[in-house]
Protein backbone atom coordinates (compact mmCIF):
# COMPACT_ATOMS: atom_id res chain seq x y z
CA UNK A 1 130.71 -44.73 -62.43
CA UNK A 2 130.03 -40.87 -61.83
CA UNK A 3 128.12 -40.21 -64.61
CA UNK A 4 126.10 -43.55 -64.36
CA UNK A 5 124.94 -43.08 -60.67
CA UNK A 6 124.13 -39.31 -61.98
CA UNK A 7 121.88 -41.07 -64.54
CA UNK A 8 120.28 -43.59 -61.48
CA UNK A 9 119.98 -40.92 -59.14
CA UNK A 10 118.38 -38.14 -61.74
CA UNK A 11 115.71 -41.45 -62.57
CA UNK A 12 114.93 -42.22 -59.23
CA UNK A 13 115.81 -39.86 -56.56
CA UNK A 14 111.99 -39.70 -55.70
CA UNK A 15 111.37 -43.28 -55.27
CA UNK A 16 114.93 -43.97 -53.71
CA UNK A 17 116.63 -41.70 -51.14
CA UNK A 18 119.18 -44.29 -49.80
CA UNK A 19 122.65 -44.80 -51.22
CA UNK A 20 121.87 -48.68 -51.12
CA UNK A 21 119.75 -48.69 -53.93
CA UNK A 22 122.12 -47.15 -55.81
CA UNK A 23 124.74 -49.46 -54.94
CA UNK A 24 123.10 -52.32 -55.40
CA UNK A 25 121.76 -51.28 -59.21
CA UNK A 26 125.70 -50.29 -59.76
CA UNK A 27 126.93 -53.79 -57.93
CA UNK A 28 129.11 -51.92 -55.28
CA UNK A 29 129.33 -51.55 -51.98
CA UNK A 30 127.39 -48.29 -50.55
CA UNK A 31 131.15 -47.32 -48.84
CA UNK A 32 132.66 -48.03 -52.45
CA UNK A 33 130.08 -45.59 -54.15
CA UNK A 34 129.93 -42.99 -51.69
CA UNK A 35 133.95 -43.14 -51.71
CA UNK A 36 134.25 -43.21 -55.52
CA UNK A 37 131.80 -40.36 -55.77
CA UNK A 38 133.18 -37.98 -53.00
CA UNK A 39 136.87 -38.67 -54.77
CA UNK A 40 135.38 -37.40 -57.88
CA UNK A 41 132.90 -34.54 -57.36
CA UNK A 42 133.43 -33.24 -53.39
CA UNK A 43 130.27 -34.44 -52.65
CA UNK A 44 129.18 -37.99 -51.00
CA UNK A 45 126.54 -40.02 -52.94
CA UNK A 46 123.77 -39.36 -50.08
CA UNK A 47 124.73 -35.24 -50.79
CA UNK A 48 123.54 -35.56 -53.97
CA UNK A 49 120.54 -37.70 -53.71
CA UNK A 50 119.43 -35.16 -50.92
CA UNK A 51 120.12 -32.32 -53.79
CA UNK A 52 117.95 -34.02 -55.87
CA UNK A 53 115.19 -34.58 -53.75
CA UNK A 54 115.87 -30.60 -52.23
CA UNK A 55 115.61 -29.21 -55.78
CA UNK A 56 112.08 -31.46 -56.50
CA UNK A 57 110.24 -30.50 -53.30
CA UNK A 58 111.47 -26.33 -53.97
CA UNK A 59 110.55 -26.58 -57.52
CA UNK A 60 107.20 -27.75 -56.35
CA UNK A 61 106.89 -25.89 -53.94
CA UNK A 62 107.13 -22.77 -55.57
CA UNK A 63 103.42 -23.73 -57.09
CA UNK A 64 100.95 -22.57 -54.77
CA UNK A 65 98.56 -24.92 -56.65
CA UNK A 66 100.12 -27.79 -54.91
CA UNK A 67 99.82 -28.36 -51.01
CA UNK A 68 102.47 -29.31 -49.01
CA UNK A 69 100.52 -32.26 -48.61
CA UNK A 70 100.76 -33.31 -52.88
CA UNK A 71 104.59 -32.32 -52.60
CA UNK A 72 105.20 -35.09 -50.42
CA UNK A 73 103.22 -37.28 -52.18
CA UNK A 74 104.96 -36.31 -55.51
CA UNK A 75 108.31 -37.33 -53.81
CA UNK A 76 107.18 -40.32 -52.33
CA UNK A 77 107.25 -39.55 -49.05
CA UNK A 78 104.71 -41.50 -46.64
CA UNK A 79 103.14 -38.41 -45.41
CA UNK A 80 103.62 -34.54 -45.29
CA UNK A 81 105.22 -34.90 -41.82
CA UNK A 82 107.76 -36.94 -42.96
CA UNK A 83 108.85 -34.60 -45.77
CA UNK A 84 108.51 -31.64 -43.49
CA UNK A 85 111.13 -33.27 -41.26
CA UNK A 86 113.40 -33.95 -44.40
CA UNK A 87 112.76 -30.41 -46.03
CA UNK A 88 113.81 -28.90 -42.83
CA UNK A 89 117.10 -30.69 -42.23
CA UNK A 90 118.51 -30.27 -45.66
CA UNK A 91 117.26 -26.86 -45.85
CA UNK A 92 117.30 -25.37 -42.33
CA UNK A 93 113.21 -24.12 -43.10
CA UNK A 94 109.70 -26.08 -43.10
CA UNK A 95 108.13 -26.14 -46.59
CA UNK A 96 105.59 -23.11 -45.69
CA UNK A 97 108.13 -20.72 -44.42
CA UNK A 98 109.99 -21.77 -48.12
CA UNK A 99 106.67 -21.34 -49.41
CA UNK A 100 106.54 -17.74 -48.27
CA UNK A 101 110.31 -16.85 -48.51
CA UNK A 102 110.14 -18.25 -52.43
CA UNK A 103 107.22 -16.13 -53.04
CA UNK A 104 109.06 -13.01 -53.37
């Protein structure tokens, strides 16, 4: 099951950031998935569905090209607030301050 929710999550971690999607498309329970997945790897199923997204928005980020604004429209987020709020829990920084910190 590891290496199948791997595949779901690397397919649609910017459309889905919930653990329920990915339960439902593997017909388990979210507990049963997060469970299975911790017991395997060390890391819950909602861990690495944030990584995902995390990695996205940086790699992204890193192009000054983009706004903030495009990121979070990129990764499906319903506006740049909302991903500022997400980006900042998961990475203890707003997207400008890892704007400028990534810069150098």
């Amino acid at each position: 099951m590891n290496v199948l929710f791997q595949e779901l999550v690397f397919h649609h971690y910017k459309e889905h950031r919930n653990v329920q999607y990915y339960a439902d498309a593997l017909f388990v329970s979210p507990k049963h998935l997060t469970e299975t997945i911790k017991e395997v790897t060390g890391r819950t199923a909602g861990e690495w569905i944030d990584d995902a997204v995390v990695l996205e928005a940086k790699v992204l980020l890193r192009n000054h090209q983009i706004s903030i604004a495009r990121v979070a429209e990129n990764i499906h987020f319903p506006d740049q607030s909302s991903f500022g709020k997400y980006f900042k829990k998961h990475t203890g920084m707003s997207p400008s301050d890892y704007r400028l910190v990534s810069s150098y």
